[in-house]
C-alpha atoms as a PDB file:
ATOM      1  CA  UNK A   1      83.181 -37.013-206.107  1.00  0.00           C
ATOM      2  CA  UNK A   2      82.673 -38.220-202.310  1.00  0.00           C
ATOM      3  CA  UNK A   3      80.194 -40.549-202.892  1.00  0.00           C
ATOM      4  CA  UNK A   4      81.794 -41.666-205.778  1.00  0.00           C
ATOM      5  CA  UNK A   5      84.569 -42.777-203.865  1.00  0.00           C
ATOM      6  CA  UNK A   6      82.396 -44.240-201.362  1.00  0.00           C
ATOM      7  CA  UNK A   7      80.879 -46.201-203.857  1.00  0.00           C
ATOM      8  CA  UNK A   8      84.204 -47.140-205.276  1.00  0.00           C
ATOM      9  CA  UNK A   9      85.109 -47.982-201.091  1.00  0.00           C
ATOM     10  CA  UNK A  10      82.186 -50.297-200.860  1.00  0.00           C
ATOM     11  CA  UNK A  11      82.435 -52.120-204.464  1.00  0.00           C
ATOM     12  CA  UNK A  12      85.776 -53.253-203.280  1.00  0.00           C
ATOM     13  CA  UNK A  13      84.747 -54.518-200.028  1.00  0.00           C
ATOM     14  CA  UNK A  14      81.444 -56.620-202.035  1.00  0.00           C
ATOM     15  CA  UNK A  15      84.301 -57.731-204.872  1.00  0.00           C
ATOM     16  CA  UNK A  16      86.735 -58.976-202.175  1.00  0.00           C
ATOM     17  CA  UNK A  17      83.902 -60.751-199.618  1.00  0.00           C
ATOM     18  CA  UNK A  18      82.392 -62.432-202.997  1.00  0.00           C
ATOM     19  CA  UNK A  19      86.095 -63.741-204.175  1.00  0.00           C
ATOM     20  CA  UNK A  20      86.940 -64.852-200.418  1.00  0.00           C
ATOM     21  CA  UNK A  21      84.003 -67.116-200.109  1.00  0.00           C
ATOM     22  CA  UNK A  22      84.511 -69.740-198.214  1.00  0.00           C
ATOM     23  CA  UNK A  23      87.499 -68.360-195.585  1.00  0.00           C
ATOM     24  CA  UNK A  24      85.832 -67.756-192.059  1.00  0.00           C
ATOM     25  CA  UNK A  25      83.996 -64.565-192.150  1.00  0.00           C
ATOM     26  CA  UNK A  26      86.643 -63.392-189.180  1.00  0.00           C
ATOM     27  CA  UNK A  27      90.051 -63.626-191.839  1.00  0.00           C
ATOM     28  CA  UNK A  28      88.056 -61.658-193.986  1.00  0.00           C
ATOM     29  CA  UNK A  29      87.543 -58.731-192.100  1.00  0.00           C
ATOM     30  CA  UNK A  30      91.089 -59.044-191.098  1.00  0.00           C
ATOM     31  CA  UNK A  31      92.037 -58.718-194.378  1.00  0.00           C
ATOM     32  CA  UNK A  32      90.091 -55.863-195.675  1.00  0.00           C
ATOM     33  CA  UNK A  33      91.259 -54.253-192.542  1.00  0.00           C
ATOM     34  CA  UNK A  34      94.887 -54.409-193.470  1.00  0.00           C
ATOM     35  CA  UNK A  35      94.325 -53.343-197.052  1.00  0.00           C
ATOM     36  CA  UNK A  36      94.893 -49.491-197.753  1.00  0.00           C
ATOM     37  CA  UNK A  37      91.955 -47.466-198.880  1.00  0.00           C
ATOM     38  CA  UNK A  38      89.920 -49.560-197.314  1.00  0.00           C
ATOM     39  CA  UNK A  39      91.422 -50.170-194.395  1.00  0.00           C
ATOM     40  CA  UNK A  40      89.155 -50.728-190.631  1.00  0.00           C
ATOM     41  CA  UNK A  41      86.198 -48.555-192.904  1.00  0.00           C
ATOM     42  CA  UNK A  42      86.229 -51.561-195.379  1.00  0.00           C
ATOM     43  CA  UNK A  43      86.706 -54.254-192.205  1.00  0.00           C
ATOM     44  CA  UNK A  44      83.762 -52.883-190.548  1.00  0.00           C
ATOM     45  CA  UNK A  45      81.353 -52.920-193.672  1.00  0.00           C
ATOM     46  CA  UNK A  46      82.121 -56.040-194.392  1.00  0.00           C
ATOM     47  CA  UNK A  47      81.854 -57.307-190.760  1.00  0.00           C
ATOM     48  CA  UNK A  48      78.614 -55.935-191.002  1.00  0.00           C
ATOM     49  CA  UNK A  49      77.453 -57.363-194.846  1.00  0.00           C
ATOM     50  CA  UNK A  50      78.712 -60.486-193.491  1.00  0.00           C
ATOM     51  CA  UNK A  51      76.934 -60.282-190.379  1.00  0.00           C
ATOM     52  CA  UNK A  52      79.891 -60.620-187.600  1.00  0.00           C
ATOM     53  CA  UNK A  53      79.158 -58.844-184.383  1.00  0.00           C
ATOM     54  CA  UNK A  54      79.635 -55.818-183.532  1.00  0.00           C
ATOM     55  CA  UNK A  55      82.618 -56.602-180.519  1.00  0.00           C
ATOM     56  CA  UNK A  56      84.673 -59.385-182.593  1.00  0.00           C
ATOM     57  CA  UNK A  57      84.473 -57.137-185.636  1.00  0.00           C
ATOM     58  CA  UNK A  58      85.928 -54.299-183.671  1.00  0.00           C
ATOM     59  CA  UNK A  59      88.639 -56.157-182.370  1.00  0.00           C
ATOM     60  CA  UNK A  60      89.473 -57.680-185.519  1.00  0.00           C
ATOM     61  CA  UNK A  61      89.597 -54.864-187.467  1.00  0.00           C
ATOM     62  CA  UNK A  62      91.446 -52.359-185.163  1.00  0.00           C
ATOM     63  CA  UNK A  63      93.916 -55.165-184.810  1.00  0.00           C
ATOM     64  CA  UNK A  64      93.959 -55.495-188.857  1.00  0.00           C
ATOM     65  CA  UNK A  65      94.244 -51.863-189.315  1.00  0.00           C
ATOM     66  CA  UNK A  66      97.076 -51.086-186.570  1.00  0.00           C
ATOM     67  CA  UNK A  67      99.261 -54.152-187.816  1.00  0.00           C
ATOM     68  CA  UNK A  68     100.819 -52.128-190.852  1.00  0.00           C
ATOM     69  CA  UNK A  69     101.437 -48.908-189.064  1.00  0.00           C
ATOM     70  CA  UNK A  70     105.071 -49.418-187.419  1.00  0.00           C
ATOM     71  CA  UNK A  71     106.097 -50.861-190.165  1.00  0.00           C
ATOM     72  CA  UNK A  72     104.987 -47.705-192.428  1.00  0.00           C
ATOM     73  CA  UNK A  73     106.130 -45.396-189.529  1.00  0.00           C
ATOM     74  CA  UNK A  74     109.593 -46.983-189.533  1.00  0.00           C
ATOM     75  CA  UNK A  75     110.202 -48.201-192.641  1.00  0.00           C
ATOM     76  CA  UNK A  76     108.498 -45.959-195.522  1.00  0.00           C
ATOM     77  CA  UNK A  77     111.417 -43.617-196.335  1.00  0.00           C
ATOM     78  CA  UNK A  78     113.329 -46.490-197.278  1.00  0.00           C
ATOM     79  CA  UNK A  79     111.229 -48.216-199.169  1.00  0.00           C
ATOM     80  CA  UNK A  80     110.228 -44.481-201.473  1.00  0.00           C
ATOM     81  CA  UNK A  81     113.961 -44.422-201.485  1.00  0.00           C
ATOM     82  CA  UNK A  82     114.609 -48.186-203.306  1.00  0.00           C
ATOM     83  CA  UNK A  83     111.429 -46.989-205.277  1.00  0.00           C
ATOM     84  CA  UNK A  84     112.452 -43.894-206.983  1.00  0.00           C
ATOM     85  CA  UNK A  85     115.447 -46.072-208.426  1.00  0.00           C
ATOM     86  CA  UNK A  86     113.802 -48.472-210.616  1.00  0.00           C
ATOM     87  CA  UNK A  87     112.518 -47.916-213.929  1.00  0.00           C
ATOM     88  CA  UNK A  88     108.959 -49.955-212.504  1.00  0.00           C
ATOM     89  CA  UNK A  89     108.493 -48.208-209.637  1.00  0.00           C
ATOM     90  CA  UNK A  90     109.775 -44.577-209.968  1.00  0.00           C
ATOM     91  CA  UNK A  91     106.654 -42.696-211.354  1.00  0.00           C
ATOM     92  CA  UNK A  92     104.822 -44.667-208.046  1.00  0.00           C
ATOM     93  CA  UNK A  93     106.962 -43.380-206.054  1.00  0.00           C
ATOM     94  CA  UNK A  94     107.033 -40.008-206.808  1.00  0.00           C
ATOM     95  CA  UNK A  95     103.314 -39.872-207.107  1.00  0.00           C
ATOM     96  CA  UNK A  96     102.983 -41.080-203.470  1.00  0.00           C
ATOM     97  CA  UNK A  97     105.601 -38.792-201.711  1.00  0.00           C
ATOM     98  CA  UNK A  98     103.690 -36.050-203.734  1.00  0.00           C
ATOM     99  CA  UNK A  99     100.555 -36.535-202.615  1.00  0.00           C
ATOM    100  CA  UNK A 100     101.680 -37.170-198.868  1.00  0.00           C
ATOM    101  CA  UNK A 101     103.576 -34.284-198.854  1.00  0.00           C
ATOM    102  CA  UNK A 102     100.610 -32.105-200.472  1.00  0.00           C
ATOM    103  CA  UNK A 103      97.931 -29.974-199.253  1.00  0.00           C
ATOM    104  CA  UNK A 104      96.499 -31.930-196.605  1.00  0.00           C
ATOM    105  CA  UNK A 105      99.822 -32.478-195.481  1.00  0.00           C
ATOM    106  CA  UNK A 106     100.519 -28.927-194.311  1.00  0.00           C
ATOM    107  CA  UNK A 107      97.217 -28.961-192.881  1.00  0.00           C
ATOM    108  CA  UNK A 108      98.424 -32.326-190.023  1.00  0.00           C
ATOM    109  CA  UNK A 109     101.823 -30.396-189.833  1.00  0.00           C
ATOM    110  CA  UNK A 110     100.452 -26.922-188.542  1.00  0.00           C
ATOM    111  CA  UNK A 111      98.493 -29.037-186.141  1.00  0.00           C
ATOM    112  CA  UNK A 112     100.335 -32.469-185.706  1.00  0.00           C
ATOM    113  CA  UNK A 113      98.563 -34.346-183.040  1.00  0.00           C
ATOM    114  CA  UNK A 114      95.093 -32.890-183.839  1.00  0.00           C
ATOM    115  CA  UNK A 115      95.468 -32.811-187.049  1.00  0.00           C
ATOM    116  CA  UNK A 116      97.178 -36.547-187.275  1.00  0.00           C
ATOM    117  CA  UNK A 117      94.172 -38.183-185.124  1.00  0.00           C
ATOM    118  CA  UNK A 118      91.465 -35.970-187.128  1.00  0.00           C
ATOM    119  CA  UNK A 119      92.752 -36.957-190.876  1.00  0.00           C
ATOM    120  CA  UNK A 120      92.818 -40.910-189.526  1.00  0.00           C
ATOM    121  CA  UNK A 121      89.744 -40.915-187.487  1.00  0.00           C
ATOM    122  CA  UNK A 122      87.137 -38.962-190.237  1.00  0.00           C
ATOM    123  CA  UNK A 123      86.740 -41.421-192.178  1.00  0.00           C
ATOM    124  CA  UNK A 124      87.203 -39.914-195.769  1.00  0.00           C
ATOM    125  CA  UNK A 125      88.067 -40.940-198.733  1.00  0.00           C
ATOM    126  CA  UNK A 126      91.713 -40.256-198.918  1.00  0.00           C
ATOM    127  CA  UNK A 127      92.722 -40.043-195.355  1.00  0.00           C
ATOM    128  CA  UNK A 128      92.807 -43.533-193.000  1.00  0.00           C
ATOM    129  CA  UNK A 129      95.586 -44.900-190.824  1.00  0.00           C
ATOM    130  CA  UNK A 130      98.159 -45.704-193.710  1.00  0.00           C
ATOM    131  CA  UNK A 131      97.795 -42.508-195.423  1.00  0.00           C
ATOM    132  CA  UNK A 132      98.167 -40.574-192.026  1.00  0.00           C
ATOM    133  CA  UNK A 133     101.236 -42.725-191.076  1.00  0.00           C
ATOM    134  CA  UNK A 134     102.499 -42.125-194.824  1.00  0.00           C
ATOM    135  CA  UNK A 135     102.656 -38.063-194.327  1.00  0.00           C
ATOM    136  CA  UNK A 136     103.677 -37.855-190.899  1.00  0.00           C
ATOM    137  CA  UNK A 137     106.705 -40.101-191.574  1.00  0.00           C
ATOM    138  CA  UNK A 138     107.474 -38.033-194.841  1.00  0.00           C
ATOM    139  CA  UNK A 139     106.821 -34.908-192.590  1.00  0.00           C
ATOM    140  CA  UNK A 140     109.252 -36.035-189.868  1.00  0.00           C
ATOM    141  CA  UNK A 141     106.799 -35.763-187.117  1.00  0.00           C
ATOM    142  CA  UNK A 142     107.717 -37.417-183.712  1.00  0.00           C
ATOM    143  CA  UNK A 143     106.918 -41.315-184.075  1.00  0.00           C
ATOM    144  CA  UNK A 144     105.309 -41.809-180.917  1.00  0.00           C
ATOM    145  CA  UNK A 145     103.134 -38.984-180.779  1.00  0.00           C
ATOM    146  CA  UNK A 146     102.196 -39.849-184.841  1.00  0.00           C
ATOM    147  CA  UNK A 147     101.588 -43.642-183.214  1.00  0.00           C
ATOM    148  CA  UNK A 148      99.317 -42.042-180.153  1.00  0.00           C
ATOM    149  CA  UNK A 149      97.505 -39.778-182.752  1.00  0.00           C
ATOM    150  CA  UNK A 150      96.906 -42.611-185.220  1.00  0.00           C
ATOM    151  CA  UNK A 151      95.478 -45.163-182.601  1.00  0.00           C
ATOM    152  CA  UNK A 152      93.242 -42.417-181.601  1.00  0.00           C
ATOM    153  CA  UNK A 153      91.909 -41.775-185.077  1.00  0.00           C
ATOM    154  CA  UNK A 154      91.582 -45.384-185.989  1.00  0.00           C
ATOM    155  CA  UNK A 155      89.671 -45.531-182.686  1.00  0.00           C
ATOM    156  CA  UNK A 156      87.828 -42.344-183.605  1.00  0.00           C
ATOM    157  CA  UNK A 157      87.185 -44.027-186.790  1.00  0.00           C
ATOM    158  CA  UNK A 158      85.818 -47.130-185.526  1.00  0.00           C
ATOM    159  CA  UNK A 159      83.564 -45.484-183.148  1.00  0.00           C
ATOM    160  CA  UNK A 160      82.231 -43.659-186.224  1.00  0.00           C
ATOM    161  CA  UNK A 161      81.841 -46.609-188.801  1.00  0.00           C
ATOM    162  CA  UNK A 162      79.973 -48.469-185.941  1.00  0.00           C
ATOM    163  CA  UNK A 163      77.070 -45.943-185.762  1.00  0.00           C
ATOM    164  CA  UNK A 164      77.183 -46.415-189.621  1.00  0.00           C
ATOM    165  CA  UNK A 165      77.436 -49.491-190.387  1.00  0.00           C
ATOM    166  CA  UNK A 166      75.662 -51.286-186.670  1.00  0.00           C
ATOM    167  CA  UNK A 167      73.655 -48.764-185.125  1.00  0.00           C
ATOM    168  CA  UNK A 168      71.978 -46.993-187.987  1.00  0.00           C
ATOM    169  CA  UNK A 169      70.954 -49.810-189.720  1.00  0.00           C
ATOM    170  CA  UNK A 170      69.553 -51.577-186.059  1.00  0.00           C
ATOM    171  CA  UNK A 171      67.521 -48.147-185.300  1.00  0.00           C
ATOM    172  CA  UNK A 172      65.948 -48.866-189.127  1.00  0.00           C
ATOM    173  CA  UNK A 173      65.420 -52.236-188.667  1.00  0.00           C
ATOM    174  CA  UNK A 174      63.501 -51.376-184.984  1.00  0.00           C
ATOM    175  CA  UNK A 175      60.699 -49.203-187.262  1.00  0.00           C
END
């Protein structure tokens, strides 16, 4: 199921680099990198398919992935809220406060901080910056230690994806 998700991660990023040929390689990591699910993960494989280095590709897609969050933080409750009243967008809705609100939910609020910065920075499939800034806003946890906790993760996450997707594949290429 993991890897199948992976798979399913780096698909989109290959679909979405072939259908923005032609932007500057820079936009489309920025992209990606605001794009749930995929999010700085996606940013940082493409950065590296497309062969940006390592430094601008961090600081594009940090910047790309931390854009979204205040608007999430502050604004998500309303916009479930408008949601859950029409006919289109009512079943969405409902499916999205569920699954914030679910099992790995009570997990981040038993341990906010830790558990906020852990669930954005491992990068799983599932858990990321906008999911992590869904629950704790759904969860009512303290916006600016949810903001600290998700800038850590994302950082946390980006330290991680760099040894996967730069350093690994430099040590291979050095044998």
């Amino acid at each position: 199921m993991l890897l199948e998700m992976m798979s399913v991660s780096e698909t989109l990023v290959e679909w979405l680099t072939n259908h923005m040929d032609g932007l500057p390689r820079e936009l489309i990591i920025f992209v990606i990198s605001l794009l749930p699910i995929l999010e700085l993960r996606g940013g940082l494989l493409a950065a590296s398919i497309l062969g940006v280095p390592i430094v601008p590709a961090l600081c594009i897609c940090i910047i790309g992935n931390i854009l979204p969050i205040p608007f999430i933080l502050l604004f998500i409750e309303k916009v479930l809220e408008w949601m859950k009243k029409t006919r289109l967008f009512h079943g969405f809705a409902e499916w999205l406060e569920k699954k914030a609100t679910g099992p790995k939910a009570e997990k981040i609020r038993k341990v906010e901080f830790l558990g906020t910065l852990l669930f954005v920075g491992i990068p799983l499939p599932g858990t990321g910056a906008w999911t992590g800034a869904l629950i704790v806003s759904l969860l009512h946890v303290d916006r600016k230690k949810a903001s600290i906790a998700i800038l850590l993760g994302i950082l946390l996450a980006a330290t991680i994806m760099c040894v996967i997707t730069y350093l690994i594949p430099w040590i291979i290429r050095q044998f």
